[in-house]
N, C-alpha and C. Protein backbone atom coordinates (compact mmCIF):
# COMPACT_ATOMS: atom_id res chain seq x y z
N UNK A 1 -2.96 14.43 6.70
CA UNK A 1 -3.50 13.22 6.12
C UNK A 1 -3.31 13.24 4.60
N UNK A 2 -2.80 11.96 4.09
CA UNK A 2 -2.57 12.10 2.43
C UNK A 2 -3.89 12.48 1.61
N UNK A 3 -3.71 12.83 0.70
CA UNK A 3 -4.98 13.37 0.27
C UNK A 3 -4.74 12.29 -1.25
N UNK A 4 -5.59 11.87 -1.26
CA UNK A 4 -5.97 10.95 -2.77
C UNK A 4 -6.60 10.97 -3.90
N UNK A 5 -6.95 11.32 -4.86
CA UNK A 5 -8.08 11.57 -5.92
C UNK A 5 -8.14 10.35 -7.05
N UNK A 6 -8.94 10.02 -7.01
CA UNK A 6 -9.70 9.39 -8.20
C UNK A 6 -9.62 9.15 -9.41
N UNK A 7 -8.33 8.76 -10.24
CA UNK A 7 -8.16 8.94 -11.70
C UNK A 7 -8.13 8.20 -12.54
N UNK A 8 -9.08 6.96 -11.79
CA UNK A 8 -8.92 5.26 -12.48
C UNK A 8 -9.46 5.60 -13.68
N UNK A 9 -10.32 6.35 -13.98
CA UNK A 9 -11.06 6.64 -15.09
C UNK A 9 -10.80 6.94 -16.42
N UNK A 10 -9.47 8.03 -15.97
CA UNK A 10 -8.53 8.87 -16.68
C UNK A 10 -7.66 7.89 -17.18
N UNK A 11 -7.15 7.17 -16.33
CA UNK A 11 -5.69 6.64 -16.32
C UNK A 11 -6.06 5.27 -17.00
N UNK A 12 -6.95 4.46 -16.42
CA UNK A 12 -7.25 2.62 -16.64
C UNK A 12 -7.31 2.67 -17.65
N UNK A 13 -6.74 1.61 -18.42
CA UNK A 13 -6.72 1.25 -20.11
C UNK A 13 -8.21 0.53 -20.07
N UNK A 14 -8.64 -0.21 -19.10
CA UNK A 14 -10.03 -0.94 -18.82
C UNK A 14 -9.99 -1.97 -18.70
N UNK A 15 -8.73 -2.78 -19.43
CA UNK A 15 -8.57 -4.03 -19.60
C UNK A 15 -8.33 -4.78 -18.22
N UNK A 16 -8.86 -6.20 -18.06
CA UNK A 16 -9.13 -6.57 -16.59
C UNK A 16 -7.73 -7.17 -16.29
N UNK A 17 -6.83 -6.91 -15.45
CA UNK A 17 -6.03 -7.32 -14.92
C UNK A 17 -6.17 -7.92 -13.43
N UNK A 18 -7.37 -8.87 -13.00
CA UNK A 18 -7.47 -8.69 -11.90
C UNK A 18 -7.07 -9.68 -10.89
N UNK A 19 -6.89 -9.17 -9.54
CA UNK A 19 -5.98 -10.24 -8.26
C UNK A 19 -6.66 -10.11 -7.15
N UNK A 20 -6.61 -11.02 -5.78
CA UNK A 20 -7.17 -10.56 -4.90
C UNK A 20 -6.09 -9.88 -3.97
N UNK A 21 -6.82 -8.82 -3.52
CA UNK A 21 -6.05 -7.86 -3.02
C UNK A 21 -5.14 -8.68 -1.42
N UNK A 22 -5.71 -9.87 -0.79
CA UNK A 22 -4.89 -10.36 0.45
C UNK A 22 -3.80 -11.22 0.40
N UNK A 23 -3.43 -11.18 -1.34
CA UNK A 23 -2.61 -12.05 -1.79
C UNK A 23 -1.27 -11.21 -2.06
N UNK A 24 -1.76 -9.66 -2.19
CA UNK A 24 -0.43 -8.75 -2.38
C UNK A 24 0.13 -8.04 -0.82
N UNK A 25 1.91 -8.73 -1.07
CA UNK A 25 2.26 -8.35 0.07
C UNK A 25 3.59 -7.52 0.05
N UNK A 26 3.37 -6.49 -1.05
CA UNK A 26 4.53 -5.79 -1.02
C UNK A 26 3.78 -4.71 -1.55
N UNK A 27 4.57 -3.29 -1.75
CA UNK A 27 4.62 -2.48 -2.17
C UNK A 27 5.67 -2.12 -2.52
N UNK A 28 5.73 -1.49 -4.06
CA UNK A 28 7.17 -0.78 -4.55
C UNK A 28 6.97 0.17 -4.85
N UNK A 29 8.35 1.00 -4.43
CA UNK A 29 8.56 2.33 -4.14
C UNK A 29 8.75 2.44 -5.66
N UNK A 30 9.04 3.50 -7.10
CA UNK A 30 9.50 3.96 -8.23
C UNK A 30 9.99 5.59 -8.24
N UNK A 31 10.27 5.72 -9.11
CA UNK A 31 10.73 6.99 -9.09
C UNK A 31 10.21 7.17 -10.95
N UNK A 32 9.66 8.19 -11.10
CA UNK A 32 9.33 8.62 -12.90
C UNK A 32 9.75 10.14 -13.04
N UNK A 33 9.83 10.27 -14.05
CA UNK A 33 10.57 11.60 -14.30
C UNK A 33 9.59 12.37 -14.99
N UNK A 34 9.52 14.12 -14.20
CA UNK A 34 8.29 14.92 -14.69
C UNK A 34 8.38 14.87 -16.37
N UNK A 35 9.11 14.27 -17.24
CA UNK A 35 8.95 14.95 -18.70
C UNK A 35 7.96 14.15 -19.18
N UNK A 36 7.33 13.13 -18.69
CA UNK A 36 6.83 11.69 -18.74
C UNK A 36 5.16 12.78 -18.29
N UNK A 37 5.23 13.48 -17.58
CA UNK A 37 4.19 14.27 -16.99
C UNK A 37 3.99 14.28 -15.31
N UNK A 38 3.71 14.91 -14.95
CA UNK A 38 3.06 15.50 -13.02
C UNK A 38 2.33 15.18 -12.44
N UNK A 39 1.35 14.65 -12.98
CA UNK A 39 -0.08 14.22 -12.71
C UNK A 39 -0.75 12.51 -13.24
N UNK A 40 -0.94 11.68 -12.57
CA UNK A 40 -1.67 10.64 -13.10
C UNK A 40 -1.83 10.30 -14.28
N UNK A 41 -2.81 11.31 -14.81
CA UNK A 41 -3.79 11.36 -15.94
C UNK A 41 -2.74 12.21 -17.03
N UNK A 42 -1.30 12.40 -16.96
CA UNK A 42 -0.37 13.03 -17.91
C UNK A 42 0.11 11.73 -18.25
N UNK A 43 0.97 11.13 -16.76
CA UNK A 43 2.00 9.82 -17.06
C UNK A 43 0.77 8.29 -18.02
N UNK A 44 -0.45 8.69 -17.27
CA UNK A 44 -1.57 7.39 -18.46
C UNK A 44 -0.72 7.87 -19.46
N UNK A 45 -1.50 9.06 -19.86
CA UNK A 45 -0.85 9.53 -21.86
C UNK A 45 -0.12 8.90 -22.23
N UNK A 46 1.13 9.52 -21.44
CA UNK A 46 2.84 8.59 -21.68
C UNK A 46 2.60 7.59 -22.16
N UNK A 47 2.20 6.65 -20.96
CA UNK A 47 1.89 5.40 -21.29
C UNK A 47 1.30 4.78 -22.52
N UNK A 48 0.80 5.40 -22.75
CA UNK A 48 -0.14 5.01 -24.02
C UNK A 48 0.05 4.68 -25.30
N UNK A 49 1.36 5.45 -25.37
CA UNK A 49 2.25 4.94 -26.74
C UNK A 49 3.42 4.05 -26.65
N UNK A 50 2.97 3.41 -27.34
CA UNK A 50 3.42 1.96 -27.45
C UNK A 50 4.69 1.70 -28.25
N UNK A 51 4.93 3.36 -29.03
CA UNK A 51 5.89 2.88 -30.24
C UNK A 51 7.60 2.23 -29.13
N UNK A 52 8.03 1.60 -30.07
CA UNK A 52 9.46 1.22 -29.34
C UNK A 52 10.39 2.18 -28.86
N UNK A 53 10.51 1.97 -26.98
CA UNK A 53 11.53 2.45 -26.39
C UNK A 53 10.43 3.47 -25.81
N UNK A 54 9.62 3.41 -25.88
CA UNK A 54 8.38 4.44 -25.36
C UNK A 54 7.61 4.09 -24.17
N UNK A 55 7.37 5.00 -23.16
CA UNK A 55 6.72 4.21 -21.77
C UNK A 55 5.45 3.34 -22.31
N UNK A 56 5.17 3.17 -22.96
CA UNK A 56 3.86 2.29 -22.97
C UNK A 56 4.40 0.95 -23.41
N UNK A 57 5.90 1.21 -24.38
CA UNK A 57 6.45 -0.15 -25.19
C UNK A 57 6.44 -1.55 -24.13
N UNK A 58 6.71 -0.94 -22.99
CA UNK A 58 7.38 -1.84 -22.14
C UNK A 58 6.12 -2.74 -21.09
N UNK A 59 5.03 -1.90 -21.14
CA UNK A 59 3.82 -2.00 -20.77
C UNK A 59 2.28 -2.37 -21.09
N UNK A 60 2.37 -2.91 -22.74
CA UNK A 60 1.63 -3.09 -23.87
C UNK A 60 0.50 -1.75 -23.55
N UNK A 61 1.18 -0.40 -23.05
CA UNK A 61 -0.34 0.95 -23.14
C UNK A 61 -0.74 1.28 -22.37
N UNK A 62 -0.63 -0.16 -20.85
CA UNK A 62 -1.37 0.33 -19.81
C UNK A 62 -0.65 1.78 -18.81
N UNK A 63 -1.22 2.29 -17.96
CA UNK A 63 -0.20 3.03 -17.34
C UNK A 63 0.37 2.08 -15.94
N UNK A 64 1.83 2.17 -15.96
CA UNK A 64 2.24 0.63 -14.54
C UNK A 64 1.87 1.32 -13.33
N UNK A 65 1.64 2.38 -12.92
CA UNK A 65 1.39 2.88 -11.30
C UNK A 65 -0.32 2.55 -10.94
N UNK A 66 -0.19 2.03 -9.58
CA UNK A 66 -1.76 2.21 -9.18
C UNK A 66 -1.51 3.66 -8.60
N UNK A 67 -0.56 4.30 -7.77
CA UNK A 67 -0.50 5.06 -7.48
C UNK A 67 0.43 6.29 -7.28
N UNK A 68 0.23 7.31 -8.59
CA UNK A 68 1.32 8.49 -8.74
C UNK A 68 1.51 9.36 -7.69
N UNK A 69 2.67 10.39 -6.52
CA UNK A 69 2.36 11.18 -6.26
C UNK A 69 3.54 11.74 -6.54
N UNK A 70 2.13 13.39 -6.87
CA UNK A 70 3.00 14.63 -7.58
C UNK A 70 3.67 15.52 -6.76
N UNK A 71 4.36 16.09 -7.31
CA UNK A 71 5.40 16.68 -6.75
C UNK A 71 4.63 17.90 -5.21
N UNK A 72 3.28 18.17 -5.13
CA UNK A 72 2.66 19.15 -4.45
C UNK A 72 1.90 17.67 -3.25
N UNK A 73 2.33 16.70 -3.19
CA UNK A 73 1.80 15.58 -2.56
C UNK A 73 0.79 14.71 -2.64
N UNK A 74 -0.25 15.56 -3.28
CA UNK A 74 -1.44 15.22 -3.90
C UNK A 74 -1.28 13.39 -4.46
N UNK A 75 -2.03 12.83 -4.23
CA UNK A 75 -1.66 11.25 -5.46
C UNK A 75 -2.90 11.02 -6.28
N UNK A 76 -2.37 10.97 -6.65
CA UNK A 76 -3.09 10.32 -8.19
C UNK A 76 -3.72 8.83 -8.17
N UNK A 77 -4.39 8.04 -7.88
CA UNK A 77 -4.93 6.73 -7.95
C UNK A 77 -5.13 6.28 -9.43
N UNK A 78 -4.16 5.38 -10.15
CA UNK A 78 -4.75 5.23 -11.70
C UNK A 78 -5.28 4.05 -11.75
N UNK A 79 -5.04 3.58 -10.90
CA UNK A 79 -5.28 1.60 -11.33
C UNK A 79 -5.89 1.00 -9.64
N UNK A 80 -6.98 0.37 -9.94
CA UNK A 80 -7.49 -0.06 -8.78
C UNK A 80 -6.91 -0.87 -7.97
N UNK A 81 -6.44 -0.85 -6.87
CA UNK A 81 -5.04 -1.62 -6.09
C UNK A 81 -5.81 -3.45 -6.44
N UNK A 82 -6.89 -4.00 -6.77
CA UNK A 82 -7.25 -5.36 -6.93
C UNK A 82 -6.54 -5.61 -8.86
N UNK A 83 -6.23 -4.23 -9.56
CA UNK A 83 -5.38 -4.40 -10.65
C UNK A 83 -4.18 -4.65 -10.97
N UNK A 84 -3.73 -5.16 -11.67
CA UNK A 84 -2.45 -5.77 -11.67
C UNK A 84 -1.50 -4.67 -12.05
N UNK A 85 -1.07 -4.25 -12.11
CA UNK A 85 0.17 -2.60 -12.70
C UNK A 85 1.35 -3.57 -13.32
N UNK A 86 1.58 -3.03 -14.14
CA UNK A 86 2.66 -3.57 -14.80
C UNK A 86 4.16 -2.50 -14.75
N UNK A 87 4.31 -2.62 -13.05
CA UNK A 87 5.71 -2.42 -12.94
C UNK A 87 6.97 -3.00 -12.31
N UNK A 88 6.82 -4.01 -12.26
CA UNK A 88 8.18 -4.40 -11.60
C UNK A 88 8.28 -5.84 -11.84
N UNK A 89 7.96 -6.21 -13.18
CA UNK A 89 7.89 -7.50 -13.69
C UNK A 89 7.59 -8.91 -12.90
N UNK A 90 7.98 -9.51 -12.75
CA UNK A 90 7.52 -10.77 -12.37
C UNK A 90 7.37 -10.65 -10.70
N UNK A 91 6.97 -9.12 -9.92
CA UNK A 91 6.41 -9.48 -8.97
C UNK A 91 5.53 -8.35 -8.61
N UNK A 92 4.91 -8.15 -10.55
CA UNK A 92 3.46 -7.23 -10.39
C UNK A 92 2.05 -8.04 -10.00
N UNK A 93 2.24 -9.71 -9.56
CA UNK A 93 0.57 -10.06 -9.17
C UNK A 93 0.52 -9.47 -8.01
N UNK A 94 1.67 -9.84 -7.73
CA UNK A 94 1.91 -9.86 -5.31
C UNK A 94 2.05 -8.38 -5.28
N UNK A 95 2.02 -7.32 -5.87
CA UNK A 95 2.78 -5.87 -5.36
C UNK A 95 1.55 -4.57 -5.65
N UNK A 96 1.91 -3.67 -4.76
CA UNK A 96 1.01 -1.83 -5.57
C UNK A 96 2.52 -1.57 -5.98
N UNK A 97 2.12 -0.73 -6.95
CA UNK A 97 3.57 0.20 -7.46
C UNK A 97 3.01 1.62 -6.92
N UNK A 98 4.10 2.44 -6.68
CA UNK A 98 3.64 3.83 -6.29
C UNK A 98 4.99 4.73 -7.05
N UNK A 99 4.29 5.41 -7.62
CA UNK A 99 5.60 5.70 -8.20
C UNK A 99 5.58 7.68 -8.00
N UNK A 100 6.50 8.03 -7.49
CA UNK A 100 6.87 9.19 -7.19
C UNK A 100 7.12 10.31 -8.05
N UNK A 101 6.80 11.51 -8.65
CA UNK A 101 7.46 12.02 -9.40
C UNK A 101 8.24 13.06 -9.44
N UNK A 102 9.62 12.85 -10.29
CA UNK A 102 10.69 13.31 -9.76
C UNK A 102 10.85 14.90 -11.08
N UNK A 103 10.73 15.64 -10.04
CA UNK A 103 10.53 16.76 -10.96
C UNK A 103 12.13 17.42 -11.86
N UNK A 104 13.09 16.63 -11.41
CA UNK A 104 14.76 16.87 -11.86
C UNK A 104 14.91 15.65 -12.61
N UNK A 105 13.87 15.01 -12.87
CA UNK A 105 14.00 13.54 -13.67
C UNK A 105 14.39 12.12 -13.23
N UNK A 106 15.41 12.48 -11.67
CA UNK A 106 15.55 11.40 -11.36
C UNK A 106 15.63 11.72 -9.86
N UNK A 107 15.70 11.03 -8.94
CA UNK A 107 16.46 11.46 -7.31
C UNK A 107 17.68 11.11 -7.29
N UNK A 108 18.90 11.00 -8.45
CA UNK A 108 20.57 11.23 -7.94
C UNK A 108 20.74 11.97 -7.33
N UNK A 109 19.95 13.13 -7.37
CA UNK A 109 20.91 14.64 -6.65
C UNK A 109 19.85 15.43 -5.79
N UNK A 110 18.79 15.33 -5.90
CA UNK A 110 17.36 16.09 -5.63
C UNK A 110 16.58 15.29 -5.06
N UNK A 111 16.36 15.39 -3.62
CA UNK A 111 15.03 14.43 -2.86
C UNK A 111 13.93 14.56 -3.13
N UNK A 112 12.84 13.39 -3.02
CA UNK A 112 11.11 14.11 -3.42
C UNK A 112 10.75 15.28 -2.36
N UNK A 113 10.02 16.23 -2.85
CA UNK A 113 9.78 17.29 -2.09
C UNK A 113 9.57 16.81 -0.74
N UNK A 114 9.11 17.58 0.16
CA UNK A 114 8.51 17.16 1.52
C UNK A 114 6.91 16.50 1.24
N UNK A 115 6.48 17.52 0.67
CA UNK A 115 5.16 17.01 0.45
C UNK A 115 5.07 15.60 -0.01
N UNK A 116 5.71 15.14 -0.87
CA UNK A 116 5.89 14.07 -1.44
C UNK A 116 6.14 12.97 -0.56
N UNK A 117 6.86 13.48 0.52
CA UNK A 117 7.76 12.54 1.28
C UNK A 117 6.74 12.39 2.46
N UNK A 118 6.60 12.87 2.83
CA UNK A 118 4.81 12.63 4.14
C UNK A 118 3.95 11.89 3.45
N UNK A 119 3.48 12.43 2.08
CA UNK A 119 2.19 11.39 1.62
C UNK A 119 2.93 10.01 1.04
N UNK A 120 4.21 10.10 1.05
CA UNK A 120 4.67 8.32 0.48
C UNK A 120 4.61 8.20 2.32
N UNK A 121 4.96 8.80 2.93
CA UNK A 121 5.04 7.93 4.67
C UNK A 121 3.71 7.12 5.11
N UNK A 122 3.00 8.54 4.90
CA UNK A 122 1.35 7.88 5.26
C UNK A 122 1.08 6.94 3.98
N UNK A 123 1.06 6.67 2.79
CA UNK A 123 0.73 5.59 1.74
C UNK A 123 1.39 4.84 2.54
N UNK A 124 2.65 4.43 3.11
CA UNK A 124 3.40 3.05 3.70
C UNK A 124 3.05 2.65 4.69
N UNK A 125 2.32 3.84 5.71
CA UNK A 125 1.50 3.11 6.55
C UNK A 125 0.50 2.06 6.52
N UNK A 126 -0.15 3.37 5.44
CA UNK A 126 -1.48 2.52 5.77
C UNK A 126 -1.09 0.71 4.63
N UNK A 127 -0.01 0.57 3.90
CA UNK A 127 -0.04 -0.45 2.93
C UNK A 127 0.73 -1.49 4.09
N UNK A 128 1.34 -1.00 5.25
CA UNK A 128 2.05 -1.64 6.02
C UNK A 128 1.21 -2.33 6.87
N UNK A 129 -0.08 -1.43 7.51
CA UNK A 129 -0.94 -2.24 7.98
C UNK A 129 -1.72 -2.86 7.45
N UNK A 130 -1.82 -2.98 6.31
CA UNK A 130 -2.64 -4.31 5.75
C UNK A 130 -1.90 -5.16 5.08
N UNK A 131 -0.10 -5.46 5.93
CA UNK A 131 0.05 -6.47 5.55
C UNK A 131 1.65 -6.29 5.01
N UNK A 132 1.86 -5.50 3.84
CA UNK A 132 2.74 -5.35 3.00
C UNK A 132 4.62 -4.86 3.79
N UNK A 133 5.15 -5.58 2.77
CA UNK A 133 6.69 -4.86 3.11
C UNK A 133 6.81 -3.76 1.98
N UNK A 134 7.82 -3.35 2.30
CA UNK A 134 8.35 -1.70 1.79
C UNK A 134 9.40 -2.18 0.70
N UNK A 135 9.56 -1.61 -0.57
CA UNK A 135 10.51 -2.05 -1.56
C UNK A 135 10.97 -1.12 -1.96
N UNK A 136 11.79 -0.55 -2.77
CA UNK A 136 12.28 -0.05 -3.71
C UNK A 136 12.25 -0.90 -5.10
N UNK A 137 12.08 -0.03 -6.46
CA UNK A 137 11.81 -1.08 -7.15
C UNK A 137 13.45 -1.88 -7.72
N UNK A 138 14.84 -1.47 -7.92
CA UNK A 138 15.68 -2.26 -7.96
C UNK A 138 16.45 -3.00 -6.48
N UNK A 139 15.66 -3.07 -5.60
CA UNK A 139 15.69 -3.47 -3.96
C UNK A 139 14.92 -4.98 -4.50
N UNK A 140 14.07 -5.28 -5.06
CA UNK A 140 13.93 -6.44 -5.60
C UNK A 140 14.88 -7.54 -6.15
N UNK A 141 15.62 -6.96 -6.92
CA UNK A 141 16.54 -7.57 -7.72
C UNK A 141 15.89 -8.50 -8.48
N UNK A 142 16.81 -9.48 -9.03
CA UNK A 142 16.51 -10.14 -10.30
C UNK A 142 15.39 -10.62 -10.82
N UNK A 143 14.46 -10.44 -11.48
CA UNK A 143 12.90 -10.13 -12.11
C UNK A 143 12.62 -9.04 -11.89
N UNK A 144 12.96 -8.03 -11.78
CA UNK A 144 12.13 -6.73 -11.18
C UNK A 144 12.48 -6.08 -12.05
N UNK A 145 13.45 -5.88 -12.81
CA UNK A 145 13.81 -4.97 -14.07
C UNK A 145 14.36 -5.44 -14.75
N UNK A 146 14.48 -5.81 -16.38
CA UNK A 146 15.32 -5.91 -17.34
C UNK A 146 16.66 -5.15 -17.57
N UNK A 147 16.49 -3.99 -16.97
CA UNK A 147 17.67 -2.92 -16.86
C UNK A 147 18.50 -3.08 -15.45
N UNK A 148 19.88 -3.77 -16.11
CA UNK A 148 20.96 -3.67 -14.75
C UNK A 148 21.38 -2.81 -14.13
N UNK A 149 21.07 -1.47 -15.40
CA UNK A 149 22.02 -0.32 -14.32
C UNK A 149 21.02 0.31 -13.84
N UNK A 150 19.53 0.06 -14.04
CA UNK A 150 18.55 0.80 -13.13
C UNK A 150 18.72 1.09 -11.38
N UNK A 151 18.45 2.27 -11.43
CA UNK A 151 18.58 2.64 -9.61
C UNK A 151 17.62 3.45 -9.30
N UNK A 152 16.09 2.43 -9.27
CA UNK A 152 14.61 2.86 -8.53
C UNK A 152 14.25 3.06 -7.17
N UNK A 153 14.10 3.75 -6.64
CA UNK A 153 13.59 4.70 -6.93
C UNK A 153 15.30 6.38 -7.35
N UNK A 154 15.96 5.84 -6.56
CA UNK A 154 17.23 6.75 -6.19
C UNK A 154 17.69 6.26 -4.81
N UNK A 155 19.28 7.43 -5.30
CA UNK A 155 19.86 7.59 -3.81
C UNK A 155 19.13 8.34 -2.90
N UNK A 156 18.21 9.18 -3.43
CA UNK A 156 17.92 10.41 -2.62
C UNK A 156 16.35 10.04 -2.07
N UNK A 157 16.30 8.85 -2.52
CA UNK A 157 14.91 8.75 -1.85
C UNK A 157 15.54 7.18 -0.66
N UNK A 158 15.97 7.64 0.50
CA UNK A 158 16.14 6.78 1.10
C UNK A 158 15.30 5.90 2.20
N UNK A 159 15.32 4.45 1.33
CA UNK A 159 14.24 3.37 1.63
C UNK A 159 14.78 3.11 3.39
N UNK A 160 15.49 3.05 4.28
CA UNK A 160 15.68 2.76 5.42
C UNK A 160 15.01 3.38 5.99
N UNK A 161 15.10 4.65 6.17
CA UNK A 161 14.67 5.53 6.58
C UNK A 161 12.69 5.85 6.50
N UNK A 162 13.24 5.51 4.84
CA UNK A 162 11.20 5.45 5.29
C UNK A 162 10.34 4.50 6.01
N UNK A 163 11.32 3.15 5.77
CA UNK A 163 10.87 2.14 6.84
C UNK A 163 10.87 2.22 8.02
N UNK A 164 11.53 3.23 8.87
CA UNK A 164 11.51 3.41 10.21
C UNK A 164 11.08 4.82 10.36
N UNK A 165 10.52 5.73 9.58
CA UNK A 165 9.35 6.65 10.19
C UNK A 165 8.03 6.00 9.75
N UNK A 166 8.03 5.04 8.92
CA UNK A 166 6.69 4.18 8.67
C UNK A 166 6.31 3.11 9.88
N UNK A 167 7.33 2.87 10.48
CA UNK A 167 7.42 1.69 11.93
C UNK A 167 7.22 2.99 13.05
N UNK A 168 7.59 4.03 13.23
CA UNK A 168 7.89 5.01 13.97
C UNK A 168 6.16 5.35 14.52
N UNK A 169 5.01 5.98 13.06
CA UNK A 169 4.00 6.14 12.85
C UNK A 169 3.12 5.21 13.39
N UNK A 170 3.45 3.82 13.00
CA UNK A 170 2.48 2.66 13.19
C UNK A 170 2.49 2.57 15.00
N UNK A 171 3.37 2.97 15.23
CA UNK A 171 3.98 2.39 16.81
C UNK A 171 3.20 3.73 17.42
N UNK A 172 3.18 4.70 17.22
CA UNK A 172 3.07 6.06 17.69
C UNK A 172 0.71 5.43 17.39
N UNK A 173 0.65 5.34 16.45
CA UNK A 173 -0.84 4.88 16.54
C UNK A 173 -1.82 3.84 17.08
N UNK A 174 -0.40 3.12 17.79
CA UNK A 174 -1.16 2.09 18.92
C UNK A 174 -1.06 2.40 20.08
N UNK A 175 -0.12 3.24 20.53
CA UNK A 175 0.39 3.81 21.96
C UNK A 175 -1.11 4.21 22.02
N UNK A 176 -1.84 5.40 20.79
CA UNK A 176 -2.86 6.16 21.15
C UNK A 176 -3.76 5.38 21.10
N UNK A 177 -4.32 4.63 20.68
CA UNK A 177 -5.06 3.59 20.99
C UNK A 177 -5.30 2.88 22.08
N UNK A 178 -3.89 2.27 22.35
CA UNK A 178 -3.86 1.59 24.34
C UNK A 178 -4.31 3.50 24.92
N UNK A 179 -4.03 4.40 25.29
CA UNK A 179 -4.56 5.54 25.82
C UNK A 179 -5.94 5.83 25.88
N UNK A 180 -6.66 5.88 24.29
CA UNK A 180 -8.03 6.09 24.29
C UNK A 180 -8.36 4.89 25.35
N UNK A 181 -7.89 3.79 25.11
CA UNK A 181 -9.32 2.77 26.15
C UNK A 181 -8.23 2.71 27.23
N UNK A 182 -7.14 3.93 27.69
CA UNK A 182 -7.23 3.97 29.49
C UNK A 182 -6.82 2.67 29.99
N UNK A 183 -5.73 2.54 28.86
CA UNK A 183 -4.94 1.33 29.44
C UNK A 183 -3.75 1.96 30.10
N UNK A 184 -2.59 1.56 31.20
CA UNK A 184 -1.65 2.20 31.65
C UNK A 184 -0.16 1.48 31.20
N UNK A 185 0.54 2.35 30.28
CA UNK A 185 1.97 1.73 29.86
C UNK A 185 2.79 1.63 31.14
């Protein structure tokens, strides 16, 4: 089971960005690079500086993930999913960002660990059953990044695939369901 912790505290700039949560129907996948930091409450920091060309520049400070996970699977919660994250431009009201961290800086060559890769499965579940499709963040296309040659999350984090052990999971948790109430397939 993904394991989650608490770091709105750490991470939230405070400022109210707020939406109703049955109105967001996506989730985007990201990819951030460990120099940025490992942990939630490192990548806030990042965020925080504002000077030009700096993760916060692009973000007026806030940190853009509601939800980091680190390289040991663990996630980080920074931003309350009813908050707006400022990552993937003009379709941060409707979206969670989850952004992965990539301990080689990027996924060209290096997949997210395993750990990483189970707790983004189970996060897509459970964002799948309440609703949401599965993104990558340049899988959006045009509004989603200012940067053309961006390639979010990576090659190595492949979005097909997570969509069909995320369909795989969901399907596998209703079978057990018709079973508990002793229905016969």
């Amino acid at each position: 089971m993904v394991r989650v912790l608490d770091q709105i505290k750490r991470c939230d700039d405070g400022k109210t960005r707020e939406r109703r949560l049955e109105r967001v129907d996506k989730v985007v996948i990201h990819k951030i690079g460990a120099s940025l930091g490992t942990t939630g409450p490192e990548i806030a920091d990042a965020f925080r500086d504002t000077r030009k060309y700096q993760a916060g520049y692009y973000t007026g400070g806030q940190v853009a993930y509601h939800l980091v996970i680190r390289p040991d699977g663990i996630v980080d919660q920074c931003l309350h999913l009813t908050d707006t994250g400022a990552h993937a431009a003009r379709f941060n009201l409707k979206s969670i960002g989850v952004a992965i961290v990539a301990e080689h800086e990027d996924f060209t060559e290096h997949p997210p660990t395993g750990e990483q890769w189970l707790s983004l499965v189970e996060l897509c579940v459970i964002f799948r059953d309440m609703g949401m499709t599965i993104h990558g963040h340049t899988e959006l296309g045009k509004g989603a990044t200012s940067d053309p040659k961006k390639d979010c999350p990576g090659p190595m984090v492949p979005l097909d695939e997570l969509r069909s052990e995320v369909a795989l999971m969901r399907e596998s948790k209703v079978l057990e369901k018709v079973r508990e109430a002793g229905l016969v397939l």
